[in-house]
PDB file of N, CA and C in Angstrom:
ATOM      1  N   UNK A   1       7.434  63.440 127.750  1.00  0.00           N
ATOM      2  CA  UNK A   1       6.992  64.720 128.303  1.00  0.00           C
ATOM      3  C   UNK A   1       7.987  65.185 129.373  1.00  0.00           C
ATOM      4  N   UNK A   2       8.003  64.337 130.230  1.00  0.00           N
ATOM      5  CA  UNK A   2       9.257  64.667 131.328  1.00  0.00           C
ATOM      6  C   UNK A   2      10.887  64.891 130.636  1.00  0.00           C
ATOM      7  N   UNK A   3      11.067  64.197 130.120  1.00  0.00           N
ATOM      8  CA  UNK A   3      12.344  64.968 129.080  1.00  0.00           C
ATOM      9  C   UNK A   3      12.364  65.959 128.428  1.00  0.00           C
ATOM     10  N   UNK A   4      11.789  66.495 128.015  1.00  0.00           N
ATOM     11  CA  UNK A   4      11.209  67.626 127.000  1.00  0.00           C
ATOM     12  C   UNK A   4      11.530  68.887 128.419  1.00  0.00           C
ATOM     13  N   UNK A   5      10.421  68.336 129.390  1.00  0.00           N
ATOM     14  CA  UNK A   5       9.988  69.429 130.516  1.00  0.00           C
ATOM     15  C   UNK A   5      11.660  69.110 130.674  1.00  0.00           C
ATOM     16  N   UNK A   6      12.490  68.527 131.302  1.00  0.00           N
ATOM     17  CA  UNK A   6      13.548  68.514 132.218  1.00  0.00           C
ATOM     18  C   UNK A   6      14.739  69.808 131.067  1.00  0.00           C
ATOM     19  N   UNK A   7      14.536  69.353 129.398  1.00  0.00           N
ATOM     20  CA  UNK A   7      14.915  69.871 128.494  1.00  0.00           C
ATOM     21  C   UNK A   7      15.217  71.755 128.437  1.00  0.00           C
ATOM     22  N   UNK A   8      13.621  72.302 128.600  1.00  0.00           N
ATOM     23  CA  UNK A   8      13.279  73.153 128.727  1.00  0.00           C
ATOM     24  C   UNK A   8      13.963  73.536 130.269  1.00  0.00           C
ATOM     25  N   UNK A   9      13.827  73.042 130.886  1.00  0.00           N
ATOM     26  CA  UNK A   9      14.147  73.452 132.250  1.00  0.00           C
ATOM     27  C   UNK A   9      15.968  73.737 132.262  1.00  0.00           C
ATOM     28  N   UNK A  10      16.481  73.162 131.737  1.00  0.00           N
ATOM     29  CA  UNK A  10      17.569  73.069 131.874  1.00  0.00           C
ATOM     30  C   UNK A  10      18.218  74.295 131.182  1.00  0.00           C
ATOM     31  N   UNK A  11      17.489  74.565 129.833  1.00  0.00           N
ATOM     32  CA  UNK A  11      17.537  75.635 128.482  1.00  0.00           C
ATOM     33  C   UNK A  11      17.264  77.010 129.499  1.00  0.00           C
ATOM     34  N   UNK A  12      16.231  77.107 130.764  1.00  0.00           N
ATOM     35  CA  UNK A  12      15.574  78.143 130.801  1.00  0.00           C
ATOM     36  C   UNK A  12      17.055  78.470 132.195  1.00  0.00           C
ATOM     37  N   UNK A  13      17.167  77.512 132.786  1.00  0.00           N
ATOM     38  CA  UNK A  13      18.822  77.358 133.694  1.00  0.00           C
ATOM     39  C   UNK A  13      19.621  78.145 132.868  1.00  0.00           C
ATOM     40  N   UNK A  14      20.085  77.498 131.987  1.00  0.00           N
ATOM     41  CA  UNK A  14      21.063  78.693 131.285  1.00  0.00           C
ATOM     42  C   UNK A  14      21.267  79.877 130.805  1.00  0.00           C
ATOM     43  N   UNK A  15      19.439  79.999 130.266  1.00  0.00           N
ATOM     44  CA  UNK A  15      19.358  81.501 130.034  1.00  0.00           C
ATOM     45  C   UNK A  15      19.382  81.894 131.519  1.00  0.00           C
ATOM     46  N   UNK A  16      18.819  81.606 132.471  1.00  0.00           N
ATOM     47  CA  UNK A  16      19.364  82.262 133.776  1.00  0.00           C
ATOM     48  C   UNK A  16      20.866  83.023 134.044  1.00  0.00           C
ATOM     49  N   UNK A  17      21.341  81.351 133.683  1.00  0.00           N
ATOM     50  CA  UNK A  17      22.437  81.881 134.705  1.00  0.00           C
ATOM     51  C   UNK A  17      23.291  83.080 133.305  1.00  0.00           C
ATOM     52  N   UNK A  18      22.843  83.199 132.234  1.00  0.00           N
ATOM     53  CA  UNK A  18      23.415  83.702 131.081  1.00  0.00           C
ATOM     54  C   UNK A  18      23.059  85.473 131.636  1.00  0.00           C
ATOM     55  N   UNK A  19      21.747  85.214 131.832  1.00  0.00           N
ATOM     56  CA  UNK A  19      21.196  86.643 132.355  1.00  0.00           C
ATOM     57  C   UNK A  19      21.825  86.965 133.612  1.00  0.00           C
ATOM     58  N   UNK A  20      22.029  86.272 134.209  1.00  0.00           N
ATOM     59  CA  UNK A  20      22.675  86.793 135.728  1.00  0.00           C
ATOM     60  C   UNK A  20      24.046  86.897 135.153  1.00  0.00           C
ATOM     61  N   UNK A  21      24.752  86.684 134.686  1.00  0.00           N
ATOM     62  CA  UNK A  21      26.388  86.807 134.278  1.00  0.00           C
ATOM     63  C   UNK A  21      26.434  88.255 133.511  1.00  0.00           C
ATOM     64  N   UNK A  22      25.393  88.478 132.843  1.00  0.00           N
ATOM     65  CA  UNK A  22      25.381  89.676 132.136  1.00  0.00           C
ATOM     66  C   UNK A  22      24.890  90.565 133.112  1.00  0.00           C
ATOM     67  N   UNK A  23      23.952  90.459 133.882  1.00  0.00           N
ATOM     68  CA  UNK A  23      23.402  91.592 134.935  1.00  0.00           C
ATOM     69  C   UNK A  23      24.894  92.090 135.923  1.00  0.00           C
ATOM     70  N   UNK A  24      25.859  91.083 136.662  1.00  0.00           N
ATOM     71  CA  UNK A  24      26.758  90.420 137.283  1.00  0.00           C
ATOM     72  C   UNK A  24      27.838  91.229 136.341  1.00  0.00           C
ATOM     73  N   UNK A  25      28.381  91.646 135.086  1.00  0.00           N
ATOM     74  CA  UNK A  25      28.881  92.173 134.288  1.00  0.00           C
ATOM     75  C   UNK A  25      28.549  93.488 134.305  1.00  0.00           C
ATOM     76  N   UNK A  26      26.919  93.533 133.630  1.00  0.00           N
ATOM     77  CA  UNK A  26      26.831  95.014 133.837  1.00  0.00           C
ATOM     78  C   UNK A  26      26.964  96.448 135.281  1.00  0.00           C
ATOM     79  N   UNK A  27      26.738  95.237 136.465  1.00  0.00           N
ATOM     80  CA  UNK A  27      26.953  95.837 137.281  1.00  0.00           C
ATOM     81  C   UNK A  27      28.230  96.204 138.047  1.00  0.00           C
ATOM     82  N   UNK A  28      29.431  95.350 137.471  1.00  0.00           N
ATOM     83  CA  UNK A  28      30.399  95.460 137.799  1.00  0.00           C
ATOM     84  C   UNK A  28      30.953  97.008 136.582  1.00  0.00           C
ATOM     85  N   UNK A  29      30.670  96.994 135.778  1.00  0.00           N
ATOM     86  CA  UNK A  29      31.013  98.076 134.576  1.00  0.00           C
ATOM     87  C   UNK A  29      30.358  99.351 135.079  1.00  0.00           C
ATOM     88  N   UNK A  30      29.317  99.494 135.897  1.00  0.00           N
ATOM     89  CA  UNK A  30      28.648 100.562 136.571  1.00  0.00           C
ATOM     90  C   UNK A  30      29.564 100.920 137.744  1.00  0.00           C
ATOM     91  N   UNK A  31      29.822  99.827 138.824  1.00  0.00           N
ATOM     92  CA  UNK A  31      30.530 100.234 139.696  1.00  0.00           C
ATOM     93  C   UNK A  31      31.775 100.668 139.507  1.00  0.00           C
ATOM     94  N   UNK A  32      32.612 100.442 138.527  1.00  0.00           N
ATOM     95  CA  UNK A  32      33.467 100.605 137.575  1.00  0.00           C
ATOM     96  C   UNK A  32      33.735 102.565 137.362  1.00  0.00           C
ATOM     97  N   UNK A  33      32.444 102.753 136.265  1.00  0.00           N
ATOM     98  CA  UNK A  33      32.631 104.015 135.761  1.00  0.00           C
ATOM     99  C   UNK A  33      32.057 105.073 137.151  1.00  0.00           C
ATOM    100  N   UNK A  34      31.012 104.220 138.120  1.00  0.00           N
ATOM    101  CA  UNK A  34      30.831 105.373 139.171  1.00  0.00           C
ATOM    102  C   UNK A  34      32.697 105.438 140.051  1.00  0.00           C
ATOM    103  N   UNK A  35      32.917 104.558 140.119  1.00  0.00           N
ATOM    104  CA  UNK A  35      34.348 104.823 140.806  1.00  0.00           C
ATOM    105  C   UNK A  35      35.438 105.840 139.804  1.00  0.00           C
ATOM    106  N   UNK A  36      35.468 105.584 138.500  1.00  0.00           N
ATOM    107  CA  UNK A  36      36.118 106.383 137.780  1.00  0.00           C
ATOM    108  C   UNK A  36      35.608 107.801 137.928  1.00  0.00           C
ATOM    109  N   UNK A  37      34.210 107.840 138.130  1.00  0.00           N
ATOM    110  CA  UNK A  37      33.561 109.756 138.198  1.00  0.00           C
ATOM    111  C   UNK A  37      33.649 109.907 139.669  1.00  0.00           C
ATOM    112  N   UNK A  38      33.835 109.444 140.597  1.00  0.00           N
ATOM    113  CA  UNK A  38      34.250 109.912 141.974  1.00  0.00           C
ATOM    114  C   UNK A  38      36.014 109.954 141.689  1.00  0.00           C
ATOM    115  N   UNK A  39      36.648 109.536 141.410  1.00  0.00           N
ATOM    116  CA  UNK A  39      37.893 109.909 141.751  1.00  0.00           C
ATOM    117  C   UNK A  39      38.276 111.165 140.312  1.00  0.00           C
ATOM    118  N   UNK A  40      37.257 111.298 139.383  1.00  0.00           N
ATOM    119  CA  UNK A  40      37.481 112.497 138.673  1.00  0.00           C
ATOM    120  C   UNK A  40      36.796 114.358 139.457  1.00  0.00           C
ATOM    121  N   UNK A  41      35.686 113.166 140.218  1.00  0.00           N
ATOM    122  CA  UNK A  41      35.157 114.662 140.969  1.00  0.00           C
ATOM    123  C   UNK A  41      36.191 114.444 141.879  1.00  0.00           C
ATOM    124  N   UNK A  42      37.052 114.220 142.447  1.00  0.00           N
ATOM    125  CA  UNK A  42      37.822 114.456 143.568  1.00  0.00           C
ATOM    126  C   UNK A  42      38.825 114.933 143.270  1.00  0.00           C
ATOM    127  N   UNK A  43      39.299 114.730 141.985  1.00  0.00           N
ATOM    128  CA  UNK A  43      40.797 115.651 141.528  1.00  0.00           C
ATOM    129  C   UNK A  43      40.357 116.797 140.964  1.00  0.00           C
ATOM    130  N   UNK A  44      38.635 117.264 140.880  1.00  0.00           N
ATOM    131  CA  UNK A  44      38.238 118.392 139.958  1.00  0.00           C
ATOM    132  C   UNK A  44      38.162 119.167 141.205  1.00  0.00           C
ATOM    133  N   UNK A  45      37.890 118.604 142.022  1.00  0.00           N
ATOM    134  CA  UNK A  45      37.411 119.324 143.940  1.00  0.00           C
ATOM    135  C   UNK A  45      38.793 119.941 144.207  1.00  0.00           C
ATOM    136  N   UNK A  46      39.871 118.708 144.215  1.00  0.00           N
ATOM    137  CA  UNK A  46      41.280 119.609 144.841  1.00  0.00           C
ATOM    138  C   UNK A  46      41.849 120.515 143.426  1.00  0.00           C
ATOM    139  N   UNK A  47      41.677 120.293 142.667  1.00  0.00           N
ATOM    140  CA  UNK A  47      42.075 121.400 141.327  1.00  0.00           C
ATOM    141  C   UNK A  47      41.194 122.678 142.305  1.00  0.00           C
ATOM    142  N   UNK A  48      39.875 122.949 142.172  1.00  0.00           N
ATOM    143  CA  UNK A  48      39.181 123.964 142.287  1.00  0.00           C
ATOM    144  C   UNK A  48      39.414 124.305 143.746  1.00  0.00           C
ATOM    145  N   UNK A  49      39.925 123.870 144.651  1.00  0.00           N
ATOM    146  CA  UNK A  49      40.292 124.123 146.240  1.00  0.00           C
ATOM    147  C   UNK A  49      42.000 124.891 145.900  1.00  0.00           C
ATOM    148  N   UNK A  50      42.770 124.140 145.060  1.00  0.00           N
ATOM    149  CA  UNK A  50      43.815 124.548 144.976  1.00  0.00           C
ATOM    150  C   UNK A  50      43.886 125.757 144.250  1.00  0.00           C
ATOM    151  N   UNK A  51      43.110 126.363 143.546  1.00  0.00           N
ATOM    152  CA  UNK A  51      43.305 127.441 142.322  1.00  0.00           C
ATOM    153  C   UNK A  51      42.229 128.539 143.773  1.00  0.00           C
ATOM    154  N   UNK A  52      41.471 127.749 144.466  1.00  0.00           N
ATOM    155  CA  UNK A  52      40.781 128.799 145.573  1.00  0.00           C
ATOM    156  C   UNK A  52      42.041 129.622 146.642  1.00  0.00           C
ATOM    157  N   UNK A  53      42.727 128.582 146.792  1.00  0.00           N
ATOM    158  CA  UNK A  53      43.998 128.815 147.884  1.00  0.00           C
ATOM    159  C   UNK A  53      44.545 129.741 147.005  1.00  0.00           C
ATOM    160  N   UNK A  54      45.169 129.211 145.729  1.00  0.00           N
ATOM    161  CA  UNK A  54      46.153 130.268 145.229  1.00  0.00           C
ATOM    162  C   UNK A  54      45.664 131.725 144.964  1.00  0.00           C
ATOM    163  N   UNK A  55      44.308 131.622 144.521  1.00  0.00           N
ATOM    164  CA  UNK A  55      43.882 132.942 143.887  1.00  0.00           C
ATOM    165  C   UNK A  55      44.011 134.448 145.338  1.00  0.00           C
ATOM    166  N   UNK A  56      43.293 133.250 146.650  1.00  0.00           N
ATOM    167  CA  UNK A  56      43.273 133.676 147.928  1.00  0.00           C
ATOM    168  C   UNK A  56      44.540 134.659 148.632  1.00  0.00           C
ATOM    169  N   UNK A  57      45.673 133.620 148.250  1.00  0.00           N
ATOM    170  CA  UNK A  57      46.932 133.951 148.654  1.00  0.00           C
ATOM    171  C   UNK A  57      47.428 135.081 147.866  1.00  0.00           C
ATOM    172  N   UNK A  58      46.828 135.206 146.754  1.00  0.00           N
ATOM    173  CA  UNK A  58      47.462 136.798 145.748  1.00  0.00           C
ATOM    174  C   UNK A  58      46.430 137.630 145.777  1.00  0.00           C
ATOM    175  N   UNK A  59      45.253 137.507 146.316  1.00  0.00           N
ATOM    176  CA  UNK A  59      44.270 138.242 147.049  1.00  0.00           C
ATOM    177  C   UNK A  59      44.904 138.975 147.959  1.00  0.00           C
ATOM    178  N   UNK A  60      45.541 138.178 148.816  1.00  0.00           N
ATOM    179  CA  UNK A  60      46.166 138.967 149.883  1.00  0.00           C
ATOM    180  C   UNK A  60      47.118 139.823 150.248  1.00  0.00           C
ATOM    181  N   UNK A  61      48.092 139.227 148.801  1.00  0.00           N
ATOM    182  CA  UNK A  61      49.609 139.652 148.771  1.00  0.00           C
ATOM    183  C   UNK A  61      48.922 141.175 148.162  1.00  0.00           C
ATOM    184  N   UNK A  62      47.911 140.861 147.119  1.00  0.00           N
ATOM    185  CA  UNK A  62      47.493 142.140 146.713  1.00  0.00           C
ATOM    186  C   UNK A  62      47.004 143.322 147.454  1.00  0.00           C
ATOM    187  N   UNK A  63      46.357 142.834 148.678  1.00  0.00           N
ATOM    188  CA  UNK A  63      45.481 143.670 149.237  1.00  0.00           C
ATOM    189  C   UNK A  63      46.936 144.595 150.609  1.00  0.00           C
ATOM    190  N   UNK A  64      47.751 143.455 150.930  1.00  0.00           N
ATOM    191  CA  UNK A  64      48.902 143.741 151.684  1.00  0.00           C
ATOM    192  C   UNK A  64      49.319 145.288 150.995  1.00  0.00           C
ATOM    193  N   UNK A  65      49.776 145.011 149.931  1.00  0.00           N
ATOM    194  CA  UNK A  65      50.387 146.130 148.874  1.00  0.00           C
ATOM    195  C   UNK A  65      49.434 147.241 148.865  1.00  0.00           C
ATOM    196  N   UNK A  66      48.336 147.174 148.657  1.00  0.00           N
ATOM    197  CA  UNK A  66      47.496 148.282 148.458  1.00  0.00           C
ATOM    198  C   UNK A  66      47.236 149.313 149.788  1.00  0.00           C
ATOM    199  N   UNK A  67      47.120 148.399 151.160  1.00  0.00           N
ATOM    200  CA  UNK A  67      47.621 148.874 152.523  1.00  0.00           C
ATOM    201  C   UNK A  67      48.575 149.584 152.177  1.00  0.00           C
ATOM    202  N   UNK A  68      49.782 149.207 152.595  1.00  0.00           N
ATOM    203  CA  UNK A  68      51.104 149.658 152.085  1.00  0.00           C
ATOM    204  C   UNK A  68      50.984 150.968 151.533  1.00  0.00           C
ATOM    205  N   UNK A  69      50.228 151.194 150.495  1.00  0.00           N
ATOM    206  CA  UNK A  69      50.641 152.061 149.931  1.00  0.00           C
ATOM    207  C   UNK A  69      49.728 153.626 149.887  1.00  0.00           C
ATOM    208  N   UNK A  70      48.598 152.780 150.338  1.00  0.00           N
ATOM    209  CA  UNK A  70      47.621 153.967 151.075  1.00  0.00           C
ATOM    210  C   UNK A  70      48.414 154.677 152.081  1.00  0.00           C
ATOM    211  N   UNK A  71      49.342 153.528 153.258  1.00  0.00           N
ATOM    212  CA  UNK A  71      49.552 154.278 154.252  1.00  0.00           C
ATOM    213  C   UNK A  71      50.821 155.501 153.626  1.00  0.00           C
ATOM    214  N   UNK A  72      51.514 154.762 152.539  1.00  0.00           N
ATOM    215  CA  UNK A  72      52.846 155.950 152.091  1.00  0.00           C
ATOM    216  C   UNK A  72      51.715 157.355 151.530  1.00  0.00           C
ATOM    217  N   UNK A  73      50.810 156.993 151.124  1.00  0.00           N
ATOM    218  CA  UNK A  73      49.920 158.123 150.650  1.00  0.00           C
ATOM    219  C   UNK A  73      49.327 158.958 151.402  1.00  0.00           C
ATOM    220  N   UNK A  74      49.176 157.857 152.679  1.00  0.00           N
ATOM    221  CA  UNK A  74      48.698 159.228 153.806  1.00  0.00           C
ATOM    222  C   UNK A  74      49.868 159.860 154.369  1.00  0.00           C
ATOM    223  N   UNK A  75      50.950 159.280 154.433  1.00  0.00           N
ATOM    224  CA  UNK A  75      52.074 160.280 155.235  1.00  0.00           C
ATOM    225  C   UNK A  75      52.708 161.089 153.807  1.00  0.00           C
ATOM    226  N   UNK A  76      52.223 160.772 152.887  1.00  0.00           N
ATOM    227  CA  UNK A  76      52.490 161.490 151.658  1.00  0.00           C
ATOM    228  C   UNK A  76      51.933 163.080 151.990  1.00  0.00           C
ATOM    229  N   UNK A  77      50.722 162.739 151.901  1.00  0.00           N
ATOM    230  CA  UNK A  77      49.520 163.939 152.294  1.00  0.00           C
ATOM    231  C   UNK A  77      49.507 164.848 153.622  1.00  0.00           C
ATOM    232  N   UNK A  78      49.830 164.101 154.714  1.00  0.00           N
ATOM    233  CA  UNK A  78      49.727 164.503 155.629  1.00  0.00           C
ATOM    234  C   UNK A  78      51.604 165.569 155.656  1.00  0.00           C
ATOM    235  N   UNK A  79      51.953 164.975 155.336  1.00  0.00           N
ATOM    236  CA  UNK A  79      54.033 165.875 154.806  1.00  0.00           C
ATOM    237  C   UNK A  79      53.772 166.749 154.348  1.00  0.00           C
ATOM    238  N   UNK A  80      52.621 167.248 153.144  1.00  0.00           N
ATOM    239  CA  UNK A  80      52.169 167.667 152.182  1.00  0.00           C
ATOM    240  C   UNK A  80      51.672 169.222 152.979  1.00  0.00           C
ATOM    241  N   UNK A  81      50.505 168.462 153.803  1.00  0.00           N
ATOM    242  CA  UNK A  81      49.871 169.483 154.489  1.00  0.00           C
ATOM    243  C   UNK A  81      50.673 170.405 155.545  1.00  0.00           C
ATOM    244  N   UNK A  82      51.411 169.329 156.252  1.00  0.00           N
ATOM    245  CA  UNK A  82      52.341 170.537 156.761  1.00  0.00           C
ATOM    246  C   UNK A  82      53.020 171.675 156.322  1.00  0.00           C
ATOM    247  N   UNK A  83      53.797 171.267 155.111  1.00  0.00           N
ATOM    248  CA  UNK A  83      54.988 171.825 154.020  1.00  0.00           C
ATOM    249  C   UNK A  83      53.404 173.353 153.954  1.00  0.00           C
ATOM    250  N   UNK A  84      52.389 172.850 153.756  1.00  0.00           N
ATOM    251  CA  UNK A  84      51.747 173.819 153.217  1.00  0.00           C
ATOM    252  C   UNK A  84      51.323 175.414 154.171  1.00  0.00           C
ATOM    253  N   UNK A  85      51.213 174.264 155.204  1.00  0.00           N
ATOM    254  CA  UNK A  85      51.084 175.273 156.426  1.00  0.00           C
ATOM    255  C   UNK A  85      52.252 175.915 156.865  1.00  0.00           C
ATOM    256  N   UNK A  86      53.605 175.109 156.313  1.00  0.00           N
ATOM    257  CA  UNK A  86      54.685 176.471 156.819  1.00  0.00           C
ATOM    258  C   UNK A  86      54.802 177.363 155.876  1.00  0.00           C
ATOM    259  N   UNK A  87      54.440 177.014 154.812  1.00  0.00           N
ATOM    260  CA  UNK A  87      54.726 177.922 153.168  1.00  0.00           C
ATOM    261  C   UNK A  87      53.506 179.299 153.854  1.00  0.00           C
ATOM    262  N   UNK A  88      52.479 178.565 154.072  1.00  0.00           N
ATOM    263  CA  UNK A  88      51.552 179.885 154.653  1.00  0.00           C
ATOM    264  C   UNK A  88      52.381 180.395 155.460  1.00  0.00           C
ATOM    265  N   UNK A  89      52.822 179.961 156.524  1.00  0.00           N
ATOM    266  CA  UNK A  89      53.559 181.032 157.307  1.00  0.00           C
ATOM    267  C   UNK A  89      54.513 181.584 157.066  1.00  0.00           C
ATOM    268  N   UNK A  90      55.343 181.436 155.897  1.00  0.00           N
ATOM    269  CA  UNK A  90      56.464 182.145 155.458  1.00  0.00           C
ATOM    270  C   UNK A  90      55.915 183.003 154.776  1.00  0.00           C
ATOM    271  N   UNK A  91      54.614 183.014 154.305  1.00  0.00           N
ATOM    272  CA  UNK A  91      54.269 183.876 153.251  1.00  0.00           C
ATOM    273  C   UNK A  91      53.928 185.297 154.261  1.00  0.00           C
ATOM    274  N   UNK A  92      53.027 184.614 154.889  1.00  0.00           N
ATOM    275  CA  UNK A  92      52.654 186.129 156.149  1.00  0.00           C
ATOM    276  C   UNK A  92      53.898 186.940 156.336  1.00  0.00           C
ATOM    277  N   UNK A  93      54.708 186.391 157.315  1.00  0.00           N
ATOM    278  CA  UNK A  93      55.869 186.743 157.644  1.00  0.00           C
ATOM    279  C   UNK A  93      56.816 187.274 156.675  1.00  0.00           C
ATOM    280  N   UNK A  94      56.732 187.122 154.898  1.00  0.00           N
ATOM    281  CA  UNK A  94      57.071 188.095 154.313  1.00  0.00           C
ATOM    282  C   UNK A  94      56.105 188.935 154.005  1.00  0.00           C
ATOM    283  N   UNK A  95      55.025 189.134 153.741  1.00  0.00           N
ATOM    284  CA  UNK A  95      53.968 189.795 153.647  1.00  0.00           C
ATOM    285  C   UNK A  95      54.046 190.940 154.524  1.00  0.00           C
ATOM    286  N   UNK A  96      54.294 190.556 155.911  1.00  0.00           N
ATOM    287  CA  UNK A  96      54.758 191.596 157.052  1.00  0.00           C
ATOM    288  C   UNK A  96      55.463 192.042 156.761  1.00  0.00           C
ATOM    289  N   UNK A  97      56.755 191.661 156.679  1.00  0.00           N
ATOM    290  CA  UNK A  97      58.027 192.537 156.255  1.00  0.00           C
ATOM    291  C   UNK A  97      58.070 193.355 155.391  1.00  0.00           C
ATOM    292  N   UNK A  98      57.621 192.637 153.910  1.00  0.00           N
ATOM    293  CA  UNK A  98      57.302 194.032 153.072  1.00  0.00           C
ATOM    294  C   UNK A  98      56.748 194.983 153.421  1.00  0.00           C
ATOM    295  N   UNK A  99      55.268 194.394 153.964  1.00  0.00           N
ATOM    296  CA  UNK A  99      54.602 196.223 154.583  1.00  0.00           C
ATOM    297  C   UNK A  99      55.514 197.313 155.353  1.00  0.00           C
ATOM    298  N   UNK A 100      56.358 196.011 156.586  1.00  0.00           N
ATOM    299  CA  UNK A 100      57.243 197.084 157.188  1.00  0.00           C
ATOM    300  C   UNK A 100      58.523 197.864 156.002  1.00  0.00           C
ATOM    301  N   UNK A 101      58.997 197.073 154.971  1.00  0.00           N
ATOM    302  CA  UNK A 101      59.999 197.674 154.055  1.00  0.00           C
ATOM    303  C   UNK A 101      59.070 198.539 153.507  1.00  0.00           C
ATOM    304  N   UNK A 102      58.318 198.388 153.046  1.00  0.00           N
ATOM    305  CA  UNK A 102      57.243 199.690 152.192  1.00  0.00           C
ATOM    306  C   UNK A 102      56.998 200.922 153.295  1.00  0.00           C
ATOM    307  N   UNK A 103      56.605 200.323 154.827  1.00  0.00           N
ATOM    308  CA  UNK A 103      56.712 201.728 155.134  1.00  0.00           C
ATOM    309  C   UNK A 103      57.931 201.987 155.546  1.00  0.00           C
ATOM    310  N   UNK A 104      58.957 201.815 155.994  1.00  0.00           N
ATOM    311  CA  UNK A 104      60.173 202.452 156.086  1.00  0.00           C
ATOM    312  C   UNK A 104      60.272 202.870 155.006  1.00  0.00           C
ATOM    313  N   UNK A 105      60.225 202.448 153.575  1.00  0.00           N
ATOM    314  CA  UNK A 105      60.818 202.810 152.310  1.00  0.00           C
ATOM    315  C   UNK A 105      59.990 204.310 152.502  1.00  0.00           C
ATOM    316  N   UNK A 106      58.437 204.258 152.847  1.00  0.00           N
ATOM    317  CA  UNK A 106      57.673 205.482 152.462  1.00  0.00           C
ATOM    318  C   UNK A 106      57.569 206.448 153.536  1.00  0.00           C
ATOM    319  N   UNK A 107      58.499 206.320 155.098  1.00  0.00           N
ATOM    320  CA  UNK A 107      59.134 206.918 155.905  1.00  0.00           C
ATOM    321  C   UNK A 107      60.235 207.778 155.243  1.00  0.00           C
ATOM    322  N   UNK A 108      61.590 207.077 154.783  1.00  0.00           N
ATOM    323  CA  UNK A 108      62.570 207.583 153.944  1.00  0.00           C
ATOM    324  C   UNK A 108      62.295 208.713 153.265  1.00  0.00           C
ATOM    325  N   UNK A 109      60.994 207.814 152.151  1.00  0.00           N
ATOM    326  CA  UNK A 109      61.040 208.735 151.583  1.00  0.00           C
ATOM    327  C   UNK A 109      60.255 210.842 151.891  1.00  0.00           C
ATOM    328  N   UNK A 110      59.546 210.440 152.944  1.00  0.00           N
ATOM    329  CA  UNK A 110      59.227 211.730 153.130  1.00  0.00           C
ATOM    330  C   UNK A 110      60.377 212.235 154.289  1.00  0.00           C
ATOM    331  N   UNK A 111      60.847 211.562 154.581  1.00  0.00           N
ATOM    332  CA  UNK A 111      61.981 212.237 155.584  1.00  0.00           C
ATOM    333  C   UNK A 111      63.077 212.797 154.214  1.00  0.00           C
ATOM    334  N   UNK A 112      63.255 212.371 153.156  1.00  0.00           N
ATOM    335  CA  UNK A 112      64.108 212.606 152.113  1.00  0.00           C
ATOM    336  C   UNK A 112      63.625 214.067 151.508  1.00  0.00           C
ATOM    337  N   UNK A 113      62.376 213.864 151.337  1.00  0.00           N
ATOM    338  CA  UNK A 113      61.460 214.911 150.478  1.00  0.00           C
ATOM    339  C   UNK A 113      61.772 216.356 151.902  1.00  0.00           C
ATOM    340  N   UNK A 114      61.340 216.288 152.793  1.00  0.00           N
ATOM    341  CA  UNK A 114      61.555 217.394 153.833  1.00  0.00           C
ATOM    342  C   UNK A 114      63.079 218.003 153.225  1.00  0.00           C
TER     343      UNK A 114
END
């Protein structure tokens, strides 16, 4: 009986330590693939930080340019408006003159007609 028992005991030892070598395995294969998915989230983190920076940086270069070019558009406009306001005043100022050539012309002409 005591051999048998020591038998068993010894059988149930090995499946032990058989089960702990495999638990001891599997947990090393876990710590394993969690270390492989942290250093994949960490190169997916600086990929997506790096494509944030770059997109950022031509965000800016873009937005620089668009400044830029508003401001040539306002001194565009504002050149514009002047040019317009002297064109008005050249226009008066011939506008005047003709009236004065029309009436001298229609002076002449009744000083001609007498």
């Amino acid at each position: 009986q005591l051999h048998l028992t020591m038998s068993e005991k010894n059988e149930l030892t090995r499946n032990l330590e058989m089960a702990q070598n495999q638990l001891q395995e599997k947990e090393s294969e876990i710590k394993r693939e969690i270390s492989e998915c942290k250093d994949r989230l960490l190169q997916a983190e600086k990929e997506c930080q790096d494509a944030l920076t770059e997109a950022t940086q031509k965000n800016e270069v873009e937005i620089e340019a668009c400044h830029e070019k508003i401001n040539s558009l306002e001194h565009f406009i504002s050149s514009q408006k002047l040019e317009i306001e002297h064109l008005k005043s050249n226009k008066e100022q011939l506008k005047n003159s003709l009236k004065e050539a029309n009436q001298a012309l229609g002076d002449l002409l009744k000083t001609k007609v007498r």
